[in-house]
PDB file of N, CA and C in Angstrom:
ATOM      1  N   UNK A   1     -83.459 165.778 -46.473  1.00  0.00           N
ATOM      2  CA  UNK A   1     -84.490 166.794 -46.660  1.00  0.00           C
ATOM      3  C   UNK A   1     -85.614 166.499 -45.651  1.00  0.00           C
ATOM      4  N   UNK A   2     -85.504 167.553 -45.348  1.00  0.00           N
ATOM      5  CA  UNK A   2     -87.141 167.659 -43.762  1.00  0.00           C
ATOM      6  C   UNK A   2     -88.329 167.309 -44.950  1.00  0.00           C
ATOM      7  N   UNK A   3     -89.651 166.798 -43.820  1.00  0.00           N
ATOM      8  CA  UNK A   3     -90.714 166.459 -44.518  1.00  0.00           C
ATOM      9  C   UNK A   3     -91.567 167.906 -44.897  1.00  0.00           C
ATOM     10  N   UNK A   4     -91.160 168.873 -44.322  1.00  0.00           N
ATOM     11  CA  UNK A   4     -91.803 170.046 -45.016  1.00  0.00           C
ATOM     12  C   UNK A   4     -91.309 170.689 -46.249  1.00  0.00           C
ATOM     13  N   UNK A   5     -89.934 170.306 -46.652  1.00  0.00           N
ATOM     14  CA  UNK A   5     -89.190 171.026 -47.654  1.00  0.00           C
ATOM     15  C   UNK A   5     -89.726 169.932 -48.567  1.00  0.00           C
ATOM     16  N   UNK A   6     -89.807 168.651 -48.145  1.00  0.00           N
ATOM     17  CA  UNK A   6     -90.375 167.767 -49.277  1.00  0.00           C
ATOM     18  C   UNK A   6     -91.881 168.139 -49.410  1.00  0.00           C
ATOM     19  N   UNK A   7     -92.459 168.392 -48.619  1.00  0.00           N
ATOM     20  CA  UNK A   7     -93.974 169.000 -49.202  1.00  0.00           C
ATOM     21  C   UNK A   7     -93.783 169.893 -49.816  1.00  0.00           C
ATOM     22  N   UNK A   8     -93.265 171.201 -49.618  1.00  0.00           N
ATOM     23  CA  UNK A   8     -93.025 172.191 -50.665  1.00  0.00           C
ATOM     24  C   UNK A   8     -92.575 171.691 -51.940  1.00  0.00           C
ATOM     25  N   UNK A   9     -91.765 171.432 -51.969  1.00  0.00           N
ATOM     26  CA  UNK A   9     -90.844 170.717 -53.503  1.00  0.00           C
ATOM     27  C   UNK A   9     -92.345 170.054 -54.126  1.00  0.00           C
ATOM     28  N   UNK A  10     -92.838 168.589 -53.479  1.00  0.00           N
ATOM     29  CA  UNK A  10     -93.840 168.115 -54.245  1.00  0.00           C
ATOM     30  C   UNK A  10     -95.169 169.291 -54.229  1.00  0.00           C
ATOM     31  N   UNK A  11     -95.473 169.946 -53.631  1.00  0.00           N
ATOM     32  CA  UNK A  11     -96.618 171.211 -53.840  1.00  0.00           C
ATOM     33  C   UNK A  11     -95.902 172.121 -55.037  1.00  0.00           C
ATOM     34  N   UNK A  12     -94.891 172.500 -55.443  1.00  0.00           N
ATOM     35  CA  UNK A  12     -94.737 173.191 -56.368  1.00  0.00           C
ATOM     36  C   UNK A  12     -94.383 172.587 -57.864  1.00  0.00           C
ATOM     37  N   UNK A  13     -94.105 171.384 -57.813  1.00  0.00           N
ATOM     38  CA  UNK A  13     -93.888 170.358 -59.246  1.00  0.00           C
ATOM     39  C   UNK A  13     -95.063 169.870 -59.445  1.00  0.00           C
ATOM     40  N   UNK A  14     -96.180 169.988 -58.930  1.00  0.00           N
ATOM     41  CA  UNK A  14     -97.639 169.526 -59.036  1.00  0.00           C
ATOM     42  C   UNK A  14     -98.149 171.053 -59.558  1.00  0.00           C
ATOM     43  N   UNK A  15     -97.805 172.306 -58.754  1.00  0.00           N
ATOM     44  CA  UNK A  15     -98.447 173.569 -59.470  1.00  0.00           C
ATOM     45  C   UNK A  15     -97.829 173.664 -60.453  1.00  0.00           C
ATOM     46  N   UNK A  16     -96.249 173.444 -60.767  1.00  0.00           N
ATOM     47  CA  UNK A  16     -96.027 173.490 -62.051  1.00  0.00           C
ATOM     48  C   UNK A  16     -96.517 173.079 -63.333  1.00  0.00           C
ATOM     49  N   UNK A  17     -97.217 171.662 -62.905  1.00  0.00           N
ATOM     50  CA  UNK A  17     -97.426 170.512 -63.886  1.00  0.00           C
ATOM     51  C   UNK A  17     -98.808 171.278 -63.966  1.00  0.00           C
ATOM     52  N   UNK A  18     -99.834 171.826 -63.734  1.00  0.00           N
ATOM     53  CA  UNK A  18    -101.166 172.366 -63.551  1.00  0.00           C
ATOM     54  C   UNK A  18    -100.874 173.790 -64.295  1.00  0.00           C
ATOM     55  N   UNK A  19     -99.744 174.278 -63.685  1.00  0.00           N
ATOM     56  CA  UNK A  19     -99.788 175.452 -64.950  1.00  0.00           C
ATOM     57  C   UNK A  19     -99.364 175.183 -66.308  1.00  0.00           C
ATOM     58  N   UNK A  20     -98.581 174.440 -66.692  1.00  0.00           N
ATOM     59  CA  UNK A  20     -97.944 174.262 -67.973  1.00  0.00           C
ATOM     60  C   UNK A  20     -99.141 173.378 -68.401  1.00  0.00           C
ATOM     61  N   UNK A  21    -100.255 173.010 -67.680  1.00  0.00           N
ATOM     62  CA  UNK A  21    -101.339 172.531 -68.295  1.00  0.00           C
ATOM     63  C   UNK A  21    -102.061 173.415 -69.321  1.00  0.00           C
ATOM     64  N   UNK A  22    -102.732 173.971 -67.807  1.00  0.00           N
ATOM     65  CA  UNK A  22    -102.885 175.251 -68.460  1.00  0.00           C
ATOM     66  C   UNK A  22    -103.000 176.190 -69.479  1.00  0.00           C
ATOM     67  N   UNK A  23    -101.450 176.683 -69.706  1.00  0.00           N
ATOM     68  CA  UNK A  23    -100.851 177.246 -70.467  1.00  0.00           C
ATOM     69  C   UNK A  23    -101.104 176.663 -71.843  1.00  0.00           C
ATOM     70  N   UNK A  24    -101.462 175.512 -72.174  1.00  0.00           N
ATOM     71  CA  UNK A  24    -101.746 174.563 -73.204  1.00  0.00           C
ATOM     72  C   UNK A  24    -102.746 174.999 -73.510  1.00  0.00           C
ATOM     73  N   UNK A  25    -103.703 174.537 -72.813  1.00  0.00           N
ATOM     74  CA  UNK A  25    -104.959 174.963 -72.988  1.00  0.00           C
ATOM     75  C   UNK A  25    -105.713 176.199 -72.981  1.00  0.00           C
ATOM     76  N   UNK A  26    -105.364 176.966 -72.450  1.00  0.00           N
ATOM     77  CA  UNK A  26    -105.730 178.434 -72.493  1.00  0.00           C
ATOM     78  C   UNK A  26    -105.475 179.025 -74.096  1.00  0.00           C
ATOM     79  N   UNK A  27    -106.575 180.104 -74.838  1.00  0.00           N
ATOM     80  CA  UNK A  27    -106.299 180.485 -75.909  1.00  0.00           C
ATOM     81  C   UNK A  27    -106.096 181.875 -75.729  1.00  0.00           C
ATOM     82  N   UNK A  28    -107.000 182.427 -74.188  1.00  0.00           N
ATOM     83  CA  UNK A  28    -106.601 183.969 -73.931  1.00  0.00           C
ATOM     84  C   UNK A  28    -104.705 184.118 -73.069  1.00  0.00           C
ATOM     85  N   UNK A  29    -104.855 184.733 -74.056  1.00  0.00           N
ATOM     86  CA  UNK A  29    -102.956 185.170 -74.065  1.00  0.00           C
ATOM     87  C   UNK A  29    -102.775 185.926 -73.219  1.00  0.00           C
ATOM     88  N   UNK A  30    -104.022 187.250 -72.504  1.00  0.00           N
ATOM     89  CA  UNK A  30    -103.938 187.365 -71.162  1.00  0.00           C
ATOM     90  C   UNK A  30    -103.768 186.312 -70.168  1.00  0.00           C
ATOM     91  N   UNK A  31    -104.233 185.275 -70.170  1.00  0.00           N
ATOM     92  CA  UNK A  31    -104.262 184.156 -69.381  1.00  0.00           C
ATOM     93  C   UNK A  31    -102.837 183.392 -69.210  1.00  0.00           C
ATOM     94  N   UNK A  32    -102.784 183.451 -70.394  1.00  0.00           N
ATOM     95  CA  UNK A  32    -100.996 182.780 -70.561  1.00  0.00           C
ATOM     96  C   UNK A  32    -100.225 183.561 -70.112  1.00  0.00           C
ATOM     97  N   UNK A  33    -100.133 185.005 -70.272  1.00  0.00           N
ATOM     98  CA  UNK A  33     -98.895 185.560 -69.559  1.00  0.00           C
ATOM     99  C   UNK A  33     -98.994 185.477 -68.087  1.00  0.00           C
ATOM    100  N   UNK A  34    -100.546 185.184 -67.596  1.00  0.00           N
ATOM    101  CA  UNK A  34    -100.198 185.098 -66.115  1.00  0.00           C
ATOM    102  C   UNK A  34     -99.706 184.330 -65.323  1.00  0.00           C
ATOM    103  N   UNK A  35    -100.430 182.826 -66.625  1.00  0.00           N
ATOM    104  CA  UNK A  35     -99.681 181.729 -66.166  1.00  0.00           C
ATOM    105  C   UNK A  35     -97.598 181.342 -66.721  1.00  0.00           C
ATOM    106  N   UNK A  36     -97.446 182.186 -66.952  1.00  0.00           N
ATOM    107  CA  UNK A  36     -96.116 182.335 -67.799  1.00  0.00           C
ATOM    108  C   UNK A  36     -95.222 182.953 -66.389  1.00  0.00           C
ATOM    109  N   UNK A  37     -96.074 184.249 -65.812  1.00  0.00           N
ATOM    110  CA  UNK A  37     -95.263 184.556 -64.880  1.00  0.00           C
ATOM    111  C   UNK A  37     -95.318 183.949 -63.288  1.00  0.00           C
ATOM    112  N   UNK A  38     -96.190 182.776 -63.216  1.00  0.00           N
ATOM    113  CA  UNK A  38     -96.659 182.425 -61.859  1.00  0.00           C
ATOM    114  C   UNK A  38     -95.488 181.597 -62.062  1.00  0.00           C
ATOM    115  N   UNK A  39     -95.596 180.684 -63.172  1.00  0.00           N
ATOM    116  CA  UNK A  39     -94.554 179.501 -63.644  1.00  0.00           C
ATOM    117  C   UNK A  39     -93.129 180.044 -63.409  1.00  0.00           C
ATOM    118  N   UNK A  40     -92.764 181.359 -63.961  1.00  0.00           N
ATOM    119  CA  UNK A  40     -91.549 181.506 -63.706  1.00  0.00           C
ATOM    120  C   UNK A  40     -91.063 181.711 -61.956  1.00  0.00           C
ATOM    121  N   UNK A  41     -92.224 181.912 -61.519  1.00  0.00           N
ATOM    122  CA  UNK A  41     -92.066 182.318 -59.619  1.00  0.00           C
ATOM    123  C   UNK A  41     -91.474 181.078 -59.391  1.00  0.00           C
ATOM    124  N   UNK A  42     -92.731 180.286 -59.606  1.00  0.00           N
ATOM    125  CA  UNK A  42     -92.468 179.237 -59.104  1.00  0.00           C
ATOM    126  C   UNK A  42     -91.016 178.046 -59.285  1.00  0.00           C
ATOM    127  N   UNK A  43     -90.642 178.876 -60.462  1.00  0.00           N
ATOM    128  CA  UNK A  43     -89.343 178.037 -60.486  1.00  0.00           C
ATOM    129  C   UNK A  43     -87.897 178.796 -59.864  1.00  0.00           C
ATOM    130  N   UNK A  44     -88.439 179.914 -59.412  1.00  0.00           N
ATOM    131  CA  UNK A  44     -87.353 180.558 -57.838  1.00  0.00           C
ATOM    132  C   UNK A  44     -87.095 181.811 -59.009  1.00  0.00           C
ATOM    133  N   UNK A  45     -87.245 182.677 -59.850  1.00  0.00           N
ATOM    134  CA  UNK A  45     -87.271 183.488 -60.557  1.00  0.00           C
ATOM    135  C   UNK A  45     -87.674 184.791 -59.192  1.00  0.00           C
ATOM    136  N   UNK A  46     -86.846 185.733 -59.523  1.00  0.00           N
ATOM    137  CA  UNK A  46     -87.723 187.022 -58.483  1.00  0.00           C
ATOM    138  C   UNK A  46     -88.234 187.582 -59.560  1.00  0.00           C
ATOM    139  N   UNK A  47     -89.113 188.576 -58.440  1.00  0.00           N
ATOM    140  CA  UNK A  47     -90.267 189.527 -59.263  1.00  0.00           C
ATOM    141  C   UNK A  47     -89.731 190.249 -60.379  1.00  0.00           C
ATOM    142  N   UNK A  48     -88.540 190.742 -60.028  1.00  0.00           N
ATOM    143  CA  UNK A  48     -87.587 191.338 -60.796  1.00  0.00           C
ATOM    144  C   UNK A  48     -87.315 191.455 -62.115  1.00  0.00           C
ATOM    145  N   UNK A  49     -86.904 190.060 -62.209  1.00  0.00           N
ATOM    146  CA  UNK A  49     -86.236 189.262 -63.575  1.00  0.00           C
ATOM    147  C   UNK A  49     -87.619 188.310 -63.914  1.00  0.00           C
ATOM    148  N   UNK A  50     -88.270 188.562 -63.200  1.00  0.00           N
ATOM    149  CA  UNK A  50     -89.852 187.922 -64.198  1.00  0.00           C
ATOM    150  C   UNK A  50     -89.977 189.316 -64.840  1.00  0.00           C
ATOM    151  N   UNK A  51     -90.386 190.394 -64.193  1.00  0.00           N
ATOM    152  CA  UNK A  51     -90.874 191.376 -65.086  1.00  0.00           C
ATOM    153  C   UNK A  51     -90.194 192.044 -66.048  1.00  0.00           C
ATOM    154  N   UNK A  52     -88.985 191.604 -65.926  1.00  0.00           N
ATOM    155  CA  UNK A  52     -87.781 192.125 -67.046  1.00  0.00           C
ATOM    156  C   UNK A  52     -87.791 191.093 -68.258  1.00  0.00           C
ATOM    157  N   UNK A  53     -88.428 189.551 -68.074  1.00  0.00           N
ATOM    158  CA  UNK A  53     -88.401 188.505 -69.355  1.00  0.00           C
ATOM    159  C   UNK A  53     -89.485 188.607 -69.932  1.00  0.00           C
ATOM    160  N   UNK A  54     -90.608 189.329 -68.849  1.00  0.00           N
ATOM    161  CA  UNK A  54     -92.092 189.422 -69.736  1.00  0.00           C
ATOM    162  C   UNK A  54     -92.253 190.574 -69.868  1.00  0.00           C
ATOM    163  N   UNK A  55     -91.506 191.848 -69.671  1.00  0.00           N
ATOM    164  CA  UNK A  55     -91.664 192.989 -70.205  1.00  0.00           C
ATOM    165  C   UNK A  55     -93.136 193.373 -69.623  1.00  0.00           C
ATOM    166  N   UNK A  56     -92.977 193.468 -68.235  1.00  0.00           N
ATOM    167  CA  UNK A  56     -93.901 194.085 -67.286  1.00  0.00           C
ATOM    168  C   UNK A  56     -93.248 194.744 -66.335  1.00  0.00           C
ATOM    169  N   UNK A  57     -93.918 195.685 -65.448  1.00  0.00           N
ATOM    170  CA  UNK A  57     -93.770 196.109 -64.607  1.00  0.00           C
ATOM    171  C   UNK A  57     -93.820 195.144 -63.306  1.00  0.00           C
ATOM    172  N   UNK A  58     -92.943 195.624 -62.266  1.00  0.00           N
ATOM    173  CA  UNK A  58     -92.663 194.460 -61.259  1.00  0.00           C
ATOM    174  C   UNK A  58     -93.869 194.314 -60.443  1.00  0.00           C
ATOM    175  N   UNK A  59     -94.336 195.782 -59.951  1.00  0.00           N
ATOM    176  CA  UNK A  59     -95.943 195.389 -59.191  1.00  0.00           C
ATOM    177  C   UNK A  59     -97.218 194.750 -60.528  1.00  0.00           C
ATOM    178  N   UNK A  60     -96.774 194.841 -61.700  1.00  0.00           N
ATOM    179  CA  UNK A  60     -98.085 193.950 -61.824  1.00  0.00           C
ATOM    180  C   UNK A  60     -97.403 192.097 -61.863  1.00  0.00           C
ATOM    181  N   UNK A  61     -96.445 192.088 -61.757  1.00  0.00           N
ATOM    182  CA  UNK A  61     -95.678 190.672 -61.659  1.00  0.00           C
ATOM    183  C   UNK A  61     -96.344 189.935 -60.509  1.00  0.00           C
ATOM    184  N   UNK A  62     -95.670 190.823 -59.163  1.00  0.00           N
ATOM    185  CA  UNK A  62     -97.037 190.833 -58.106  1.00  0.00           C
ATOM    186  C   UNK A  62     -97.894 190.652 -57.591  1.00  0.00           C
ATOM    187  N   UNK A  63     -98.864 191.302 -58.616  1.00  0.00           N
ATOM    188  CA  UNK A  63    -100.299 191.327 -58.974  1.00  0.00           C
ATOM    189  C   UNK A  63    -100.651 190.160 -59.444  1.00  0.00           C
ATOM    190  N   UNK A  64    -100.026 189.835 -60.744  1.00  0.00           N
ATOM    191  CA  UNK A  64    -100.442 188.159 -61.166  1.00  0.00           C
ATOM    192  C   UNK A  64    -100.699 187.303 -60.521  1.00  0.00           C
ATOM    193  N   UNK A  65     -99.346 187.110 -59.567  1.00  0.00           N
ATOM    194  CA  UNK A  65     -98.745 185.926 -58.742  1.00  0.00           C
ATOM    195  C   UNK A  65     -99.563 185.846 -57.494  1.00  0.00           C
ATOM    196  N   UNK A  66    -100.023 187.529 -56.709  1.00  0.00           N
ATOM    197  CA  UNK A  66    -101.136 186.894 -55.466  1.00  0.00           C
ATOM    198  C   UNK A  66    -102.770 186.641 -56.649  1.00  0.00           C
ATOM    199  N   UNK A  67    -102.785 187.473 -57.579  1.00  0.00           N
ATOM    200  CA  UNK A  67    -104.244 187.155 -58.445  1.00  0.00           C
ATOM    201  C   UNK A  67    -104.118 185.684 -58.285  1.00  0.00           C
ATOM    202  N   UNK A  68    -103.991 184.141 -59.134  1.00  0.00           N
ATOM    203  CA  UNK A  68    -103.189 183.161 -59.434  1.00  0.00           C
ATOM    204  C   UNK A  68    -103.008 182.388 -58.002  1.00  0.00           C
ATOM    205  N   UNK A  69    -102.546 182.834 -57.159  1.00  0.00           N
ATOM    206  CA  UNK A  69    -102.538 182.092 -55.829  1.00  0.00           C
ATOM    207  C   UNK A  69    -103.642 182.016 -55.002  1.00  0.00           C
ATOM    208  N   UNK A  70    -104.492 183.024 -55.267  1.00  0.00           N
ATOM    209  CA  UNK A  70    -105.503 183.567 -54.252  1.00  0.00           C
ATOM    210  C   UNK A  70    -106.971 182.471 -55.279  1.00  0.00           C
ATOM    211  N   UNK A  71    -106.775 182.459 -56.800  1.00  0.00           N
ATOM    212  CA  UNK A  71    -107.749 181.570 -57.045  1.00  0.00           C
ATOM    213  C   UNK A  71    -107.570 179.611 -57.044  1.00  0.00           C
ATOM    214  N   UNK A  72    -106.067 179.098 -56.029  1.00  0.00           N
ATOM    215  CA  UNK A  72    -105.813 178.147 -55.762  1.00  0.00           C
ATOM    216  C   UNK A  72    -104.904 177.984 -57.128  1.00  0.00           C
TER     217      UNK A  72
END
């Protein structure tokens, strides 16, 4: 494995571990589904079949995932 695929891999098991934090801690359930669907991106899920397990529409799947990225 190249040293960039290993940065990716460790950059996304660190956002994982930060969202499923998160997700703990958060009591707004708006909050959780966003972090519910960033989590599922991030584990190679498409927009698709995220918005088909959370019973959303695919552009707000989207929407979450740059919302969520864009606040780090």
């Amino acid at each position: 494995m190249n040293n960039v695929m290993k940065n990716t891999v460790e950059y996304n098991n660190k956002a994982i571990l930060e969202l499923q934090a998160a997700m703990k801690k958060t009591k707004n359930i708006r909050m959780y589904k966003r972090y519910s669907v960033v989590l599922k991106h991030l584990q190679g899920f498409q927009n698709k079949v995220i918005a088909e397990m959370e019973g959303l529409e695919e552009h707000a799947v989207g929407s979450y995932i740059k919302s969520i990225k864009s606040m780090g």
